[in-house]
Protein backbone atom coordinates (compact mmCIF):
# COMPACT_ATOMS: atom_id res chain seq x y z
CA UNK A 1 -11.51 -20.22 6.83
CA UNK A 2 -15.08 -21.36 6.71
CA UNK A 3 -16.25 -24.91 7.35
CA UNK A 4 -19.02 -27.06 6.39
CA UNK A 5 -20.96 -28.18 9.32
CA UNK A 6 -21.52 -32.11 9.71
CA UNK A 7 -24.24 -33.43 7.47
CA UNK A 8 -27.34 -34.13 9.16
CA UNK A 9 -29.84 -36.47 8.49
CA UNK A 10 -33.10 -36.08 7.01
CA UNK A 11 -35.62 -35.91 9.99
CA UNK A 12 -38.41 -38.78 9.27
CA UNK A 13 -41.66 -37.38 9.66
CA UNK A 14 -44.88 -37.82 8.07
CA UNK A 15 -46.76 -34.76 8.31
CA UNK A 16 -45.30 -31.19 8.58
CA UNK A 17 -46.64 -30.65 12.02
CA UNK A 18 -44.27 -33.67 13.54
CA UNK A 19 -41.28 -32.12 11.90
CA UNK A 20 -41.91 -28.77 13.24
CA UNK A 21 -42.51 -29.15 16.96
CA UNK A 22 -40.59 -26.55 17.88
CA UNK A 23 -41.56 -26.28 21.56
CA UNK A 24 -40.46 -30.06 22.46
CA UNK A 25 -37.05 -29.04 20.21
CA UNK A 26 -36.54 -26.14 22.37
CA UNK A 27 -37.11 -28.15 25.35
CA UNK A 28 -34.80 -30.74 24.65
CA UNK A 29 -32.25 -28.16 23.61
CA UNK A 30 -32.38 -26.56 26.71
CA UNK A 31 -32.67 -29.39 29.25
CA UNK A 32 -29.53 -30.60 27.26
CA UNK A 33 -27.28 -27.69 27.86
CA UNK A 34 -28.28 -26.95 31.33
CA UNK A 35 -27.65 -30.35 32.49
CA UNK A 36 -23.56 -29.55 30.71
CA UNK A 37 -21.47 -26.95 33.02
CA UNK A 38 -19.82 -26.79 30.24
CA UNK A 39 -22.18 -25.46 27.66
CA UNK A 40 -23.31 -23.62 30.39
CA UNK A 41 -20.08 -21.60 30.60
CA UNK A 42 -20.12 -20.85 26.98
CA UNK A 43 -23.97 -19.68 27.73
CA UNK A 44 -23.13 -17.36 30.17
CA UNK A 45 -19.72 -15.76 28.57
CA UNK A 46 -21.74 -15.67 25.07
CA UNK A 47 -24.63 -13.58 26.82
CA UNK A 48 -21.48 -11.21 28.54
CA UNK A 49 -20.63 -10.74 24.77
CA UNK A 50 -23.74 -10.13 23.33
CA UNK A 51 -24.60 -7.63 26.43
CA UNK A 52 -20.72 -5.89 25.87
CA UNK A 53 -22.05 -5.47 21.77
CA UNK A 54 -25.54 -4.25 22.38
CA UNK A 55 -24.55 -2.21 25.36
CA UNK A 56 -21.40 -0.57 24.17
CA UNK A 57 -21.77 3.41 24.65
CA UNK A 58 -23.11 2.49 28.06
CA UNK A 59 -20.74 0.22 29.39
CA UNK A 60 -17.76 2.78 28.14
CA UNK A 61 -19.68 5.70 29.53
CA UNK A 62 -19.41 3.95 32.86
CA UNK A 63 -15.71 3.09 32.04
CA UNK A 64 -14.99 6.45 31.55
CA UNK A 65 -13.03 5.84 28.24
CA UNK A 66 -13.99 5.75 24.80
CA UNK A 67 -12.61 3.41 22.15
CA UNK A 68 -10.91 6.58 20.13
CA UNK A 69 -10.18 8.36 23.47
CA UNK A 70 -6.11 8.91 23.88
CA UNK A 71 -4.29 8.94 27.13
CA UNK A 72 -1.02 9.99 27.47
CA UNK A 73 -0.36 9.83 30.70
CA UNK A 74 -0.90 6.05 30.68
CA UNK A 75 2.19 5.50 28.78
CA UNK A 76 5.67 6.23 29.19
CA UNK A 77 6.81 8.21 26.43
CA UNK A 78 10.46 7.84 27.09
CA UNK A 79 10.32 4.35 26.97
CA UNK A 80 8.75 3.75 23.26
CA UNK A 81 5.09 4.16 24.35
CA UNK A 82 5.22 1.38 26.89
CA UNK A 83 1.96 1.04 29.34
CA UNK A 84 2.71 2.75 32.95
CA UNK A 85 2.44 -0.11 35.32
CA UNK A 86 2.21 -3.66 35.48
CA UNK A 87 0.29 -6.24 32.96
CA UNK A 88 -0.19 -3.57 30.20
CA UNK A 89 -1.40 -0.85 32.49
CA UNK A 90 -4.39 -2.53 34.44
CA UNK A 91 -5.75 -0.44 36.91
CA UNK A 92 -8.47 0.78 38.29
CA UNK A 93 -8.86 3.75 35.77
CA UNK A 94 -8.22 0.83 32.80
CA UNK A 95 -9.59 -2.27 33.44
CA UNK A 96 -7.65 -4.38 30.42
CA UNK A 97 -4.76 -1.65 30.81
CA UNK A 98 -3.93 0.56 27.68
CA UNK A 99 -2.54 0.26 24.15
CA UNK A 100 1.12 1.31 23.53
CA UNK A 101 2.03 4.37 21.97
CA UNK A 102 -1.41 6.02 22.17
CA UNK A 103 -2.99 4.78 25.26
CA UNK A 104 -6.15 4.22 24.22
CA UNK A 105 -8.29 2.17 26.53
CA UNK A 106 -8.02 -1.72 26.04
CA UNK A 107 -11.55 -2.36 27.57
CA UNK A 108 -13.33 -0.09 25.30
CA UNK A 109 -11.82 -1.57 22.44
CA UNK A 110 -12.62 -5.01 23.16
CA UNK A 111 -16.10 -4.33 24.01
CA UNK A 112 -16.47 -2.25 20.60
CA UNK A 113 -14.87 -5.04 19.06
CA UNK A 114 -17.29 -7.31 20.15
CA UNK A 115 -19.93 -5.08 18.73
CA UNK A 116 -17.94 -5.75 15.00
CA UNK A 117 -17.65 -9.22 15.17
CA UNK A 118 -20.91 -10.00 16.37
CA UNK A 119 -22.97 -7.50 14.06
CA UNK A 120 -20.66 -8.64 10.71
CA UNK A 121 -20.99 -12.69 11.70
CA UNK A 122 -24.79 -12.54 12.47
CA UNK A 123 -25.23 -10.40 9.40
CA UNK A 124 -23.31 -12.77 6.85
CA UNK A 125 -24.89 -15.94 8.74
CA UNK A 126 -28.52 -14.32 7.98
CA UNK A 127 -27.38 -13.15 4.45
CA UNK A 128 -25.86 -16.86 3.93
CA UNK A 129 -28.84 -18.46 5.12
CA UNK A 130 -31.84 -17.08 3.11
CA UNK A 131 -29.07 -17.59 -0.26
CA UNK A 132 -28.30 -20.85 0.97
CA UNK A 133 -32.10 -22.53 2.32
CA UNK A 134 -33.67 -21.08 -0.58
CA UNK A 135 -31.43 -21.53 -3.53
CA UNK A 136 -30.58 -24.75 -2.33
CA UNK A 137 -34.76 -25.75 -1.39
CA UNK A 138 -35.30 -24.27 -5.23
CA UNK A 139 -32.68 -26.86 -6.60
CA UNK A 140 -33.63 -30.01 -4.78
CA UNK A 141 -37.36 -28.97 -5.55
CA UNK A 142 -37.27 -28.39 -9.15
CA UNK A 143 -34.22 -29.95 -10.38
CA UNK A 144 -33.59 -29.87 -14.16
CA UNK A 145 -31.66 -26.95 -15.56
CA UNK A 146 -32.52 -25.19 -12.36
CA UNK A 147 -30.80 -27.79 -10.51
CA UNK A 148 -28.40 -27.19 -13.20
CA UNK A 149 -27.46 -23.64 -13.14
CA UNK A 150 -27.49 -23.43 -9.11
CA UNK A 151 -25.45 -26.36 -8.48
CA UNK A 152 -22.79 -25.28 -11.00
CA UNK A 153 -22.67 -21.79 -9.23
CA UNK A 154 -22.22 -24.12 -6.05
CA UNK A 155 -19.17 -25.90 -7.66
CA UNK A 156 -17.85 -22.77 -9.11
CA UNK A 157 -17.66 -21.30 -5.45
CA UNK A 158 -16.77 -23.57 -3.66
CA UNK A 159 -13.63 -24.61 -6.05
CA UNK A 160 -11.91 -21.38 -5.30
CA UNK A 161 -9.35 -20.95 -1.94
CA UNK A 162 -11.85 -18.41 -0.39
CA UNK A 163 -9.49 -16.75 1.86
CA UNK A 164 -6.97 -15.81 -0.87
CA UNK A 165 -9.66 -14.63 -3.01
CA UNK A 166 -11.63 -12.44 -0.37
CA UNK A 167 -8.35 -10.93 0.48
CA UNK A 168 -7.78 -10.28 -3.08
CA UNK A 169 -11.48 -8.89 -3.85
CA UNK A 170 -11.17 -7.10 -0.60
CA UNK A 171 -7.76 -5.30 -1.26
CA UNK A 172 -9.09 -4.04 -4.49
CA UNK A 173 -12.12 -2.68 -3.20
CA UNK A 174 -12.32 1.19 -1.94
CA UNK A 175 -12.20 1.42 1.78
CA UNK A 176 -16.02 2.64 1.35
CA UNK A 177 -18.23 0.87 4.23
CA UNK A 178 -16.22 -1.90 5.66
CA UNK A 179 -18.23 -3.88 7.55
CA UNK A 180 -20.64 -4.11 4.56
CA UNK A 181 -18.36 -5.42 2.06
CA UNK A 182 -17.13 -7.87 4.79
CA UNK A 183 -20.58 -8.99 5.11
CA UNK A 184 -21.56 -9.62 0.99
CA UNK A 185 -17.81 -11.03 0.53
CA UNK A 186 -17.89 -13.90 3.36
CA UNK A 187 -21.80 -14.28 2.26
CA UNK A 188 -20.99 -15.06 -1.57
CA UNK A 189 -18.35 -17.67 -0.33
CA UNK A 190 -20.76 -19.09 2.21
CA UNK A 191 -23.75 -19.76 1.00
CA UNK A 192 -22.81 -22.66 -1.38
CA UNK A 193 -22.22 -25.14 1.85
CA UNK A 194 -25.35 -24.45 3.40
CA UNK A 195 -27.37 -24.54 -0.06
CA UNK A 196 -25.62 -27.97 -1.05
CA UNK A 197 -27.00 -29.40 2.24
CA UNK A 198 -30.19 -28.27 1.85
CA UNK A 199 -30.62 -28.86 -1.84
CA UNK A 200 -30.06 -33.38 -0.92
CA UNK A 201 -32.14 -33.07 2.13
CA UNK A 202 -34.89 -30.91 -0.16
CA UNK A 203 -34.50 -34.13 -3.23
CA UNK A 204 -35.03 -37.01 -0.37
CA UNK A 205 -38.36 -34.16 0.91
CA UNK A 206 -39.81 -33.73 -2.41
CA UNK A 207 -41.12 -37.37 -2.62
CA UNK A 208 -42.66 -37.99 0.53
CA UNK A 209 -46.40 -38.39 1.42
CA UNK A 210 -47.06 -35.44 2.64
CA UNK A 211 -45.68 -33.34 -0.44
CA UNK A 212 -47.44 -35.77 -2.95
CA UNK A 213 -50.61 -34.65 -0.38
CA UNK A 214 -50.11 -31.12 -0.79
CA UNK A 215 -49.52 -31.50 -4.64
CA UNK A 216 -52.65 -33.41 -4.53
CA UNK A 217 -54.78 -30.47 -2.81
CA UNK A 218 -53.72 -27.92 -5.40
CA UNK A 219 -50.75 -26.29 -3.73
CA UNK A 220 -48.73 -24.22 -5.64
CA UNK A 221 -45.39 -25.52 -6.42
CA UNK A 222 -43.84 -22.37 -4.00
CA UNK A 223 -46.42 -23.17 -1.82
CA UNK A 224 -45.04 -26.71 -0.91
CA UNK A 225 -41.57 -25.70 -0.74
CA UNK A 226 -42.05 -22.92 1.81
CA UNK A 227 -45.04 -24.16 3.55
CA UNK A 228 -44.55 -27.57 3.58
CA UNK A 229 -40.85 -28.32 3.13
CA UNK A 230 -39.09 -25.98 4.85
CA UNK A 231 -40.43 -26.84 8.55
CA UNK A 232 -38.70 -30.38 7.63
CA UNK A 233 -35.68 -28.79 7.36
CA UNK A 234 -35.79 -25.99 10.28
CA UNK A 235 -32.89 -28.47 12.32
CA UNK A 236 -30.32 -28.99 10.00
CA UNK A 237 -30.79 -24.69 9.32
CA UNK A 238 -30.41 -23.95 12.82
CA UNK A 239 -27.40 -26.46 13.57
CA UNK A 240 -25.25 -24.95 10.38
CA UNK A 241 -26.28 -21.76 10.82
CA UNK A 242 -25.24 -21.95 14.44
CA UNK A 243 -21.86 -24.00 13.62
CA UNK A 244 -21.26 -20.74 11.13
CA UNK A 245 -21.46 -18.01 13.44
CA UNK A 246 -17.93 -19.06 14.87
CA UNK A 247 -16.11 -19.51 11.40
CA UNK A 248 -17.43 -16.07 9.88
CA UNK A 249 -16.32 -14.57 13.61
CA UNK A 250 -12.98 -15.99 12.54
CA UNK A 251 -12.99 -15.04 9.56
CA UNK A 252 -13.47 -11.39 10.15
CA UNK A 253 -10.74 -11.54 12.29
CA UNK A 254 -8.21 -13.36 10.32
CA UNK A 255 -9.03 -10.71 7.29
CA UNK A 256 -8.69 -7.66 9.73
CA UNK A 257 -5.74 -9.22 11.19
CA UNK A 258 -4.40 -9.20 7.46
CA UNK A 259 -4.96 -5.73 7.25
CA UNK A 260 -8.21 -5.72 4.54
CA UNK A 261 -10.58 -6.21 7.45
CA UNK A 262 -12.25 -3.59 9.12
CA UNK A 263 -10.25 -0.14 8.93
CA UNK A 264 -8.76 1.62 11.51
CA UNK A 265 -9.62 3.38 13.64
CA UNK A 266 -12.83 1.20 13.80
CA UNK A 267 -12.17 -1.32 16.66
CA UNK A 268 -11.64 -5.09 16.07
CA UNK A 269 -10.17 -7.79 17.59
CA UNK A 270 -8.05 -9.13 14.53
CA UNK A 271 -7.03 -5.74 14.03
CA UNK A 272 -5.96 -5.84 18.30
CA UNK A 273 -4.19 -8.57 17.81
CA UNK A 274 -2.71 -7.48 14.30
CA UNK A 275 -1.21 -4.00 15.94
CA UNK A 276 0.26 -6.74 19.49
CA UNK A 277 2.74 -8.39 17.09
CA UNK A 278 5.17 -5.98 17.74
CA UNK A 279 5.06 -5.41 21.19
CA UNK A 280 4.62 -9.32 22.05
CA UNK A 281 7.68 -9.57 24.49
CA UNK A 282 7.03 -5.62 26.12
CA UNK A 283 3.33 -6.04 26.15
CA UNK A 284 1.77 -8.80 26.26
CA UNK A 285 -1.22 -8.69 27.54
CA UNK A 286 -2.03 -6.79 24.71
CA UNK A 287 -2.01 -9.60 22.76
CA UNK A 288 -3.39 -11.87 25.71
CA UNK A 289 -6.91 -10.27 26.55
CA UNK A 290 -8.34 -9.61 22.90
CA UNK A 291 -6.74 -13.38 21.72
CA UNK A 292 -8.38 -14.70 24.77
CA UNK A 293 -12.08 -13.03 23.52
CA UNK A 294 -11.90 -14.10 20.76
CA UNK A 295 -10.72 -18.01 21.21
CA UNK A 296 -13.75 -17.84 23.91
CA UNK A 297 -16.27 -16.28 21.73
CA UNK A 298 -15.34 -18.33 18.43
CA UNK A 299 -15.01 -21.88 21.24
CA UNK A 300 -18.28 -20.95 23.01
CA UNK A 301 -20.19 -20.64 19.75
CA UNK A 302 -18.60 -23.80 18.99
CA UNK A 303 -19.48 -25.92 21.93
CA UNK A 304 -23.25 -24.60 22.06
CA UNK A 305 -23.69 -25.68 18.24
CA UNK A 306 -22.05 -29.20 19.39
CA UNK A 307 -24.70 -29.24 21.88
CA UNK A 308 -27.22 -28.07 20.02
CA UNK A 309 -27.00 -30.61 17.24
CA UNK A 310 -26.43 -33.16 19.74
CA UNK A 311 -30.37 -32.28 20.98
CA UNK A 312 -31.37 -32.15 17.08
CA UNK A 313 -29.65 -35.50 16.62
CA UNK A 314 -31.65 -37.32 19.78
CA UNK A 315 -34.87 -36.23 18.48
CA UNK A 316 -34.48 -37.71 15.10
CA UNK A 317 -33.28 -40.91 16.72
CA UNK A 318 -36.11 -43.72 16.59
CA UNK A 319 -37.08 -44.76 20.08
């Protein structure tokens, strides 16, 4: 369910300091995305996200309904569980209306939901991208049997169907702390796609001037691969690992959605969506609103790494 982000090319500099001027990157970042209304839009829904995730025991305290909180006079018992009302129960005590059969409020459980997905994909894109920068840097740097042994784990990796296999590692595994294994299990089949990017840009690195300068000086061989290396590489890290959020997002959906996700009763929008089969043609705005947060969230994410790249990709571009 992953994908490997577009290659990028190596950025041609000829000192460390031209590679990492950050402040002109950021400026040209930004003056590119507010000049899209687009990207813009994905901006401003991605920060209502984020603020849902961070803020979460607030915003439901002002709700007035928990995530775990039941309400049975939202549903009609002698009709199955069906929502009271029209579009799933909407009102102005529930906001997305209610689940079916144990009325439990629709907005808290997105907004919780967003906590999930956003905690679990920034957590495997951080875990994936100090395995992948640094065993891949370490490969491209030393090569050899170092080379050797990494890029075989690489292959190794990256031949298996990582879907069926983290549902199959995942359905053996105790229940135990969820979001945790989710993280190490999309991490261990992530990493190789970053690291094999960053291992051919780190080769093409290891014979310019500057590194044969720094060699020269008396660097130590770690020394020139974190201090002068890795600033030449800081844009293709922050397109990929901004082009991954979206697909581990995904990801920890499609797995909860599959049932060896996150565990009930802990909220989640593949879960959400999971539990709406059922009640598709009674109900279906309970399939609508969390489908529709998280088609937004995963397309936002998507867009704003489009745009970011785009930036990256202008600044490399001889003038």
């Amino acid at each position: 369910m992953t994908t490997t982000p577009t290659l990028l090319e190596v950025e041609e500099v000829g000192t460390p300091a031209a590679a990492g001027g950050s402040p002109a990157s950021a400026r040209r970042i930004l003056r590119i995305v507010t000049q899209d209304k687009g990207a813009l839009a994905c901006v401003l829904f991605l920060a209502i996200v984020v603020l849902m995730a961070v803020a979460a025991p607030l915003i439901t305290k002002l709700s007035g309904w928990g995530p775990y909180a039941f309400d049975s006079a939202a549903i009609d018992s002698s009709l199955g569980g069906v929502p009271r009302g029209a579009l799933g129960g909407i009102s102005g005590e529930h906001w997305f209306g209610v689940e079916p059969q144990n009325g439990r409020d629709l907005f808290a459980r997105i907004v919780y939901g967003a906590r999930v997905s956003i905690t679990i994909s920034l957590a495997a894109t951080l875990l994936t991208g100090i395995l992948g920068v640094v065993l891949g840097m370490l490969a491209g740097f030393y090569r050899g049997w170092v080379d050797q042994v990494i890029s075989r784990v690489m292959d190794f990796l990256m031949a298996f169907p990582a879907l069926i296999f983290m549902i199959a590692i995942l359905s053996s595994l105790p229940a135990g702390n969820r979001p945790v294994l989710l993280v190490v299990v999309i991490s261990a089949f992530g990493w190789p796609y970053l690291a094999r990017v960053i291992r051919g840009q780190t080769m093409t690195l290891a014979g310019r001037e500057f590194v044969e300068a720094a060699r020269a000086s008396g660097a130590k061989e770690l020394q020139v691969v974190f201090r002068e290396i890795l600033p030449n590489l800081r844009g293709s890290i922050v397109v990929m690992t901004t082009l991954a959020i979206p697909g581990y997002i995904g990801t920890e959906a499609g797995l909860s959605f599959l049932g060896v996700g996150v565990s009930p009763p802990t909220a989640s929008w593949g879960q959400m969506i999971s539990s709406s089969v059922s009640w598709y043609s009674v109900d279906p705005m309970f399939f609508a609103i969390p489908g529709a947060f998280l088609f937004l969230t995963v397309l936002s994410l998507t867009v704003l790494g489009d745009k970011i790249r785009t930036a990256i990709d202008r600044g490399e571009a001889p003038s």
